[in-house]
Protein backbone atom coordinates (compact mmCIF):
# COMPACT_ATOMS: atom_id res chain seq x y z
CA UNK A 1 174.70 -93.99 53.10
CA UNK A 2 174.11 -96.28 50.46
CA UNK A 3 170.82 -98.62 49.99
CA UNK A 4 172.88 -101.61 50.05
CA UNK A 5 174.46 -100.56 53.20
CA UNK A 6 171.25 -99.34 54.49
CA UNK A 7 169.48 -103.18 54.17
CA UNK A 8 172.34 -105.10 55.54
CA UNK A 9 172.04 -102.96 58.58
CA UNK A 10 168.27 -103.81 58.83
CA UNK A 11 168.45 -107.09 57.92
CA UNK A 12 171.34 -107.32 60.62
CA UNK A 13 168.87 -105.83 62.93
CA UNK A 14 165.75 -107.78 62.07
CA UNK A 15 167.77 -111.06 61.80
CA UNK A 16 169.63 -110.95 65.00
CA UNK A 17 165.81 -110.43 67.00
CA UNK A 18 164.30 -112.82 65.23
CA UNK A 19 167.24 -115.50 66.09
CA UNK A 20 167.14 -114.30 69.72
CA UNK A 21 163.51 -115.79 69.53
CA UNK A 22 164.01 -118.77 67.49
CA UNK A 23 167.05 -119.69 70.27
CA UNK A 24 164.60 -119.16 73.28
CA UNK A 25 161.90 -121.37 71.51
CA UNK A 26 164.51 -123.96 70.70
CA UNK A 27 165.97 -124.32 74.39
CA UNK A 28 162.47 -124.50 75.39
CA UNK A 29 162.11 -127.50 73.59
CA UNK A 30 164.92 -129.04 74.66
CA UNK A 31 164.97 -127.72 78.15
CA UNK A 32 168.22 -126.34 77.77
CA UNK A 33 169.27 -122.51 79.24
CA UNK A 34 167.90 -119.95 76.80
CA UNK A 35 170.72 -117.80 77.12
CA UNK A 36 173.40 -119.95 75.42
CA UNK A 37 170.53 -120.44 72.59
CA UNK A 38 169.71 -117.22 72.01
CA UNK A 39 173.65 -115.89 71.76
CA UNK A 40 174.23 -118.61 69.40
CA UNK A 41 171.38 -117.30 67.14
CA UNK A 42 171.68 -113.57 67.55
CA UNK A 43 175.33 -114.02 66.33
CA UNK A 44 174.11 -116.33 63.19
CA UNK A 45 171.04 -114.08 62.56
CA UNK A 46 173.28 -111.13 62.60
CA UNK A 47 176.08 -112.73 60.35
CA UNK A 48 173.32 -114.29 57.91
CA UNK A 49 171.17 -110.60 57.72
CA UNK A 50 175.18 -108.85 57.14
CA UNK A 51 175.93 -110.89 53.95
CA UNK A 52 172.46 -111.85 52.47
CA UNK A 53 170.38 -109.35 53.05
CA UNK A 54 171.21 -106.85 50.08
CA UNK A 55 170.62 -110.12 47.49
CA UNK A 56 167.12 -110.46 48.39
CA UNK A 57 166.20 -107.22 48.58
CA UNK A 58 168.23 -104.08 47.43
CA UNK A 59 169.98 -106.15 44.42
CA UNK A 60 167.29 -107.56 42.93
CA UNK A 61 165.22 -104.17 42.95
CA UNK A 62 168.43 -102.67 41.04
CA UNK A 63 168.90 -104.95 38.55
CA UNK A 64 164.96 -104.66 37.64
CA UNK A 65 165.56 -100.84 37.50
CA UNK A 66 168.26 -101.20 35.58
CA UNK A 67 166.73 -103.68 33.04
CA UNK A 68 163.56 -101.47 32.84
CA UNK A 69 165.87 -98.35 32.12
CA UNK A 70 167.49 -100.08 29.42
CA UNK A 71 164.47 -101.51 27.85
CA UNK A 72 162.51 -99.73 24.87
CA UNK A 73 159.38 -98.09 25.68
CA UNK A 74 157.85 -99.78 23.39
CA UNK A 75 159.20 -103.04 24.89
CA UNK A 76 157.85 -102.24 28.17
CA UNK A 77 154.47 -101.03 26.85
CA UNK A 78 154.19 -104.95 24.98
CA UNK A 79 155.12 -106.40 28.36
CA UNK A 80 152.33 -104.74 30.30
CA UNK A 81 149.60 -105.08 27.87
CA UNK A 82 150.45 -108.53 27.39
CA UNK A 83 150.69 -109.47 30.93
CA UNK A 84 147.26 -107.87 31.17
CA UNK A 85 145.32 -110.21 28.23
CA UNK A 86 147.09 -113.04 29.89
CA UNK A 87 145.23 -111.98 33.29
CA UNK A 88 141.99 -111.64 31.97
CA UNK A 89 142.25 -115.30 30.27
CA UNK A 90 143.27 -116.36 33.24
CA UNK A 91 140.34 -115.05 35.01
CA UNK A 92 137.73 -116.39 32.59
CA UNK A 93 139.82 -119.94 33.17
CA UNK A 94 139.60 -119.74 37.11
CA UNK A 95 135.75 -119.58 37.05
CA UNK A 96 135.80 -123.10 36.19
CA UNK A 97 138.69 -124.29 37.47
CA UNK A 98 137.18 -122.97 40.63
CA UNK A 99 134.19 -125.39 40.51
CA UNK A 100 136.42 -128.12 41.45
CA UNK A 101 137.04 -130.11 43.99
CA UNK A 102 139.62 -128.89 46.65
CA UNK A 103 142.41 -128.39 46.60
CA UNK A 104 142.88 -127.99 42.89
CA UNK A 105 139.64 -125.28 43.06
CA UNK A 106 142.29 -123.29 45.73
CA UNK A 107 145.82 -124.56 43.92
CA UNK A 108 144.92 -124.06 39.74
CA UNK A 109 143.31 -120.80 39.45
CA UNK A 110 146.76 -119.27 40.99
CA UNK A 111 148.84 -121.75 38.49
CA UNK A 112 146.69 -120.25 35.57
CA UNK A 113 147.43 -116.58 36.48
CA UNK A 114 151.30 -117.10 36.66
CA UNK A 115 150.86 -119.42 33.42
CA UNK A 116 149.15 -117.03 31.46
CA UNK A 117 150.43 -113.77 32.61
CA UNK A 118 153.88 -115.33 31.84
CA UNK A 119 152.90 -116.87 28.25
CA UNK A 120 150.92 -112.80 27.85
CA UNK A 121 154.40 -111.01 28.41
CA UNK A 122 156.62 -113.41 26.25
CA UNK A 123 154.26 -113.34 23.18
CA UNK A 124 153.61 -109.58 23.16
CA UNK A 125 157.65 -108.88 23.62
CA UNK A 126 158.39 -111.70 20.75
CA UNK A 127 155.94 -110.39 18.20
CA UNK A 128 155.65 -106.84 19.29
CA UNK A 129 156.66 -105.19 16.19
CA UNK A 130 154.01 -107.24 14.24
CA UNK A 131 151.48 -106.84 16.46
CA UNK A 132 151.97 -102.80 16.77
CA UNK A 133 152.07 -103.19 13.04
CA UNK A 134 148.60 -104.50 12.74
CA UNK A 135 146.83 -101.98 15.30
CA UNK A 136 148.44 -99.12 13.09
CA UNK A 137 147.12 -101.20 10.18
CA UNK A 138 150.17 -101.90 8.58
CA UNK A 139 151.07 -105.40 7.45
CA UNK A 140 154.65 -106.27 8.27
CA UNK A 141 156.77 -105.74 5.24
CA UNK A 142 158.00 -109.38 4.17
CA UNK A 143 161.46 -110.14 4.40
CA UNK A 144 161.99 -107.42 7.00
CA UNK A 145 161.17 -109.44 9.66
CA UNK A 146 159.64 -108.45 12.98
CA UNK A 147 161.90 -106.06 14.10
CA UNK A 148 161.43 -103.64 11.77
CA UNK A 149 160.24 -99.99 12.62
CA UNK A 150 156.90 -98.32 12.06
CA UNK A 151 157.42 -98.73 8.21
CA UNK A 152 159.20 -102.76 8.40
CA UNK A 153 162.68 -101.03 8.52
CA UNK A 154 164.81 -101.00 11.88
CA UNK A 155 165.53 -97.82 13.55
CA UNK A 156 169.35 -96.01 13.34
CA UNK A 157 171.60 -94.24 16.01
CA UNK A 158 172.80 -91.10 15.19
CA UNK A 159 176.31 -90.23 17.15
CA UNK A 160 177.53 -86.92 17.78
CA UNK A 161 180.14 -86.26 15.03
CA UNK A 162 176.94 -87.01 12.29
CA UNK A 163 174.99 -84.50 13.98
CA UNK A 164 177.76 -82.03 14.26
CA UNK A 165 178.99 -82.40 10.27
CA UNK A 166 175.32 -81.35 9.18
CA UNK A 167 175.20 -83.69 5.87
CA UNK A 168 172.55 -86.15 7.39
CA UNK A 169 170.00 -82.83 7.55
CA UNK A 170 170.35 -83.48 4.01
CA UNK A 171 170.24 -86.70 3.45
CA UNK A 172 167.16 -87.36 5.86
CA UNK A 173 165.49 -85.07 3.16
CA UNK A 174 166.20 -87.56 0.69
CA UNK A 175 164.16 -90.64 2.27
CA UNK A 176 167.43 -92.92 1.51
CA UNK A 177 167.45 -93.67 5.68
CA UNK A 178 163.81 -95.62 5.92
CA UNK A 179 164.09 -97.06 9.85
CA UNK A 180 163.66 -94.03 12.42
CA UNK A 181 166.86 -92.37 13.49
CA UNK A 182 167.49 -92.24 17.34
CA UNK A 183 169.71 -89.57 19.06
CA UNK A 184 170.15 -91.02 22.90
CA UNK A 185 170.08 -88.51 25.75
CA UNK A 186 173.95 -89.10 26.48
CA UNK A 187 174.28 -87.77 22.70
CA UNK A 188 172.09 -84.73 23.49
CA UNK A 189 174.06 -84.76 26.82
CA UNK A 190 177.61 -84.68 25.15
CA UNK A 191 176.66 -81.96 22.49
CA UNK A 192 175.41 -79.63 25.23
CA UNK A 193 178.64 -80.38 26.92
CA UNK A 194 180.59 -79.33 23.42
CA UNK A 195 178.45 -76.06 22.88
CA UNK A 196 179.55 -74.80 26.43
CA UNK A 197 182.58 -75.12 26.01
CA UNK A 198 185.28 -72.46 26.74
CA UNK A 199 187.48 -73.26 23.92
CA UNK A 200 185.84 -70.88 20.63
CA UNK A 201 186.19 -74.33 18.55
CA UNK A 202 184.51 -76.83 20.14
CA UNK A 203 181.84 -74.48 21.25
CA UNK A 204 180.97 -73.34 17.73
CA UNK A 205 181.03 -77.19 17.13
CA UNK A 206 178.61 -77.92 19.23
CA UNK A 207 176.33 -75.32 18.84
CA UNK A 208 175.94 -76.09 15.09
CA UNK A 209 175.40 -79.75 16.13
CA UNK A 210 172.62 -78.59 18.40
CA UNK A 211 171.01 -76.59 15.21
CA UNK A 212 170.99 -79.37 13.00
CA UNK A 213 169.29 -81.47 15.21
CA UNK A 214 166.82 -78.72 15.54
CA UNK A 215 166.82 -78.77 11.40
CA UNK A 216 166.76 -83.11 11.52
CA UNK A 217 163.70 -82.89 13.97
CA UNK A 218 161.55 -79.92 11.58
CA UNK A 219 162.84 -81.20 8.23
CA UNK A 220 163.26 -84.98 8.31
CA UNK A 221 160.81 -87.47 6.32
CA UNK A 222 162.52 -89.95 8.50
CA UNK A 223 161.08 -89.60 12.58
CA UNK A 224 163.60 -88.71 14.72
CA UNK A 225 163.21 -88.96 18.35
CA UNK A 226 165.57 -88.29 21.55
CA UNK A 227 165.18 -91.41 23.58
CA UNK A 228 166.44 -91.75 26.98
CA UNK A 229 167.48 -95.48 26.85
CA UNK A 230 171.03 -95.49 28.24
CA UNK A 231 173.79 -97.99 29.12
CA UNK A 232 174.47 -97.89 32.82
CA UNK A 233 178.14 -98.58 34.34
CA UNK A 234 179.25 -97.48 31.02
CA UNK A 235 181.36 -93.61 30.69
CA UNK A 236 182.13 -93.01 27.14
CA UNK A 237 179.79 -92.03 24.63
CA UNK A 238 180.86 -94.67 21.82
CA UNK A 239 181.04 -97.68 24.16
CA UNK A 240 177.37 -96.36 25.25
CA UNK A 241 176.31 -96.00 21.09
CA UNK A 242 177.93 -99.74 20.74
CA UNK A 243 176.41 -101.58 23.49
CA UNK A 244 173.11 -99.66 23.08
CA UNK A 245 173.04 -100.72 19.15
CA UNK A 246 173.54 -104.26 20.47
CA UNK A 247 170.38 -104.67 22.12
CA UNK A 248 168.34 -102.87 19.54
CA UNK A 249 169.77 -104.80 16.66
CA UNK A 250 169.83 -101.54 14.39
CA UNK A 251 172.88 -99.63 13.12
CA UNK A 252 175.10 -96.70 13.84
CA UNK A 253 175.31 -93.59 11.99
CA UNK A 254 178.66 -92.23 12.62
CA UNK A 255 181.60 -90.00 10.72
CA UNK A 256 184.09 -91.22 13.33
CA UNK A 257 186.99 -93.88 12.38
CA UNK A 258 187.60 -95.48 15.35
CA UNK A 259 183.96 -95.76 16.00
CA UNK A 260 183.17 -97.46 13.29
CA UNK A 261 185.91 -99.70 13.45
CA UNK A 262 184.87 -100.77 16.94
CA UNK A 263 181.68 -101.36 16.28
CA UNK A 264 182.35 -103.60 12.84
CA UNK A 265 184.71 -105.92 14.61
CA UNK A 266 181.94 -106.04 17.46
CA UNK A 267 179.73 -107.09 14.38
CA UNK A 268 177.04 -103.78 14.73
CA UNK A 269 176.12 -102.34 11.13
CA UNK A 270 178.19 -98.55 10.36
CA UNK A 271 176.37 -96.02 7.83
CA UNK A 272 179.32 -93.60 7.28
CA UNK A 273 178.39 -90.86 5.60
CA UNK A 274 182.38 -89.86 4.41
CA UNK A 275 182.33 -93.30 2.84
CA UNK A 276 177.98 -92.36 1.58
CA UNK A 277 180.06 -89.32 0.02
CA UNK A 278 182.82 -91.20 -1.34
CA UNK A 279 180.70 -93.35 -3.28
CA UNK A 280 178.33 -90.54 -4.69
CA UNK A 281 181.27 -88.39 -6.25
CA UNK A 282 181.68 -87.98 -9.67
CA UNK A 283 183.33 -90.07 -11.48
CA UNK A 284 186.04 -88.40 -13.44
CA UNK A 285 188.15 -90.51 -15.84
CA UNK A 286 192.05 -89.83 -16.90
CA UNK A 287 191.32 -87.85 -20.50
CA UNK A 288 188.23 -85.92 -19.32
CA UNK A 289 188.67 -82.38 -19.20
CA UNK A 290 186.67 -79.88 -17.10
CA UNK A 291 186.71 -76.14 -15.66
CA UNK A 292 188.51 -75.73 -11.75
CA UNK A 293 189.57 -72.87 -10.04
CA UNK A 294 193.54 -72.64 -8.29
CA UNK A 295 193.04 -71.70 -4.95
CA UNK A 296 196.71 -72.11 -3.80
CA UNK A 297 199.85 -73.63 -4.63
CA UNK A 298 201.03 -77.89 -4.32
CA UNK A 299 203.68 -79.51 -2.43
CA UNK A 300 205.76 -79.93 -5.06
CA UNK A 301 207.29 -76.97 -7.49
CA UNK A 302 204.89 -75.53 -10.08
CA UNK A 303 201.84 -77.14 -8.76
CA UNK A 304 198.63 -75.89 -8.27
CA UNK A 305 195.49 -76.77 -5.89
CA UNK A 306 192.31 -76.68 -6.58
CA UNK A 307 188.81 -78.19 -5.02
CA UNK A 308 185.56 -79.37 -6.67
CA UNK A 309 182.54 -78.69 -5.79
CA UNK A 310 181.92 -81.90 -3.64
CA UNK A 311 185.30 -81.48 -2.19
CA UNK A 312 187.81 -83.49 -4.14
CA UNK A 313 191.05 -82.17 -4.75
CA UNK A 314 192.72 -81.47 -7.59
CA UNK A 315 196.21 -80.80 -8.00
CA UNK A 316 197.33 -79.38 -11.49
CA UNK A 317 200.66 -79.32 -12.50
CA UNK A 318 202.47 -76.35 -13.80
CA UNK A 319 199.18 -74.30 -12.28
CA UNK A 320 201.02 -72.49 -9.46
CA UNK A 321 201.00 -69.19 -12.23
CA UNK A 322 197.09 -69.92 -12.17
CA UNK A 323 196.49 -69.60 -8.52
CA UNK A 324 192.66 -67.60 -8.05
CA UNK A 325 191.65 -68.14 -11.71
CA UNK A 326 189.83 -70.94 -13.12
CA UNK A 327 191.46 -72.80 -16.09
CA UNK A 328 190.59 -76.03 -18.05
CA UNK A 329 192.52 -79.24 -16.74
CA UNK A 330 193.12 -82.33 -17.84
CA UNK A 331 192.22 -85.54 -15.63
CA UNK A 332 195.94 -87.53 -15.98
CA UNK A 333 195.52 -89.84 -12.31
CA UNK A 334 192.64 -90.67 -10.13
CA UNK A 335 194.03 -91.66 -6.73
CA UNK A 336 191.63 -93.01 -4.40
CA UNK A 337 192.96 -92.34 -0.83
CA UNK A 338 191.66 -92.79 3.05
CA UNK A 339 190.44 -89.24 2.95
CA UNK A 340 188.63 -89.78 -0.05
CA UNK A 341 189.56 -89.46 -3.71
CA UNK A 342 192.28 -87.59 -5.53
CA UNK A 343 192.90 -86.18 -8.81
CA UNK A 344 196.13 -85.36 -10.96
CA UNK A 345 195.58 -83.07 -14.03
CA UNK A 346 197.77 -81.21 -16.23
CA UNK A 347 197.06 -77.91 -17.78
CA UNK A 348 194.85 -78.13 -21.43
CA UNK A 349 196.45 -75.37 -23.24
């Protein structure tokens, strides 16, 4: 049985006895039989402890579970701490404020807890970053605002095809990602998932995601750290890494199209490392010759295939007679595609 069914049953219970009395008292008053009283208000107490119960009890409790679970620790830790200074201001206040005359000496020292415990918890969660800053003894970086991470830049959230293709090992060497990179449990959850698979594939998949995070978390200059904050009522991964990115204000490190297409129309920052790649190739102009091996032959007649070292292909016309030896080409067309860019090249001799 459910919690929520559980209170409305108790609060049925509780209710219904409590309007029994309150019926017997009232047709005492009015001299009245008891009986008629006391039906009347067992049936409303029961009705009223049926619907209502769960929303002053079971509900709220959830939704402050819920909000907690979704919180960042470090969120949480600024709300206790500063609901704690705000209690101890309050209690040097209510010494005086207790040498008043009643009943403000009963009535104001209560009002200056709840003032300042509130005021405590709302300036610790609005200036948390700066303040964590400053006890670390780092000044907040200008211009980064105060949600940046431990070094003024926000953190990133790593999803699972990133982790699986391996190339952000690399770049995390590089110190080009500044803000810490996050992997949520449902990440860690989902590659797990892929690494037992039964399919040979996907299993080999995941396992090599699971080693590179092992290589992210010992080689990194950039902190990485699994965090459990989640997204609750939510199924799939990428709606999870979306939502989640929302209330952290940071971006998403993804290879996935359709991800980052959701999340950019959702407004959430994408780091794609394909495009990263793209935009690092080298830059080879029709006219420029260079050395590349034909690994196998085009789609059309005659043509040859070949691959660069970063992964660009190369198709060479007239090289099908080439295929596994390496010949000087010709850049005559530089295509740049979805996939990435392509090259046309002729034959130099």
């Amino acid at each position: 049985m459910s919690a929520d069914f559980i209170s409305r049953i108790i609060g049925m219970i509780v209710l219904s006895i409590g309007g029994i009395f309150l019926g017997i008292y009232i047709a005492t008053l009015s001299s009245d039989s008891p009986y008629q009283y006391a039906a009347i208000f067992l049936l409303v107490g029961a009705l009223v402890g049926l619907v209502l119960t769960p929303y002053v009890t079971v509900r709220p409790f959830l939704a402050l579970r819920k909000r907690i679970r979704q919180a960042p620790a470090q969120q949480l830790l600024a709300a206790v701490l500063g609901l704690i200074i705000g209690l101890i201001i309050a209690a040097l206040i209510s010494f005086p404020i207790s040498l008043l005359p009643p009943p403000f000496s009963q009535i104001l020292p209560f009002v200056a807890a709840m003032l300042f415990g509130y005021l405590g918890i709302i300036v610790m969660i609005t200036r948390q970053r700066d303040i964590f800053n400053i006890i670390r003894g780092q000044l907040p970086a200008r211009g980064n605002g105060s949600d940046g991470g431990s070094n003024g830049s926000k953190p990133v959230l790593l999803d699972t095809s990133v982790i699986i293709d391996g190339r952000i090992a690399d770049i995390s060497r590089t110190g080009f990602i500044e803000g810490e990179m996050l992997v949520p449990r449902f990440v860690l959850n989902e590659l797990q998932h892929i690494a037992d698979s039964p399919d040979t594939l996907r299993r080999n998949r995941g396992r090599r995601g699971l080693e590179m995070l092992h290589r992210l978390q010992n080689e990194s200059i950039t902190p990485v750290r699994i965090t459990d904050m989640d997204v609750e009522d939510v199924r799939e991964v990428d709606d999870k890494l979306v939502l989640l990115a929302k209330q952290l204000h940071c971006a998403i490190v993804t290879n996935d199209y359709n991800l980052n297409r959701v999340a950019e129309l959702q407004g959430i920052r994408v780091l794609n490392i394909n495009e990263l790649a793209n935009a690092v190739k080298a830059l080879l102009l029709p006219g420029e010759s260079f050395k590349v091996k034909i690994v196998q032959e085009g789609k059309e007649s005659g043509q040859g295939v070949g691959y660069l070292d970063d992964g660009t292909m190369v198709v060479i016309e007239d090289g099908e007679p080439y295929i596994d030896q390496s010949t000087e080409v010709t850049v005559t067309k530089v295509l740049q595609t979805a996939a990435g860019r392509m090259l046309f090249a002729r034959l130099t001799h």
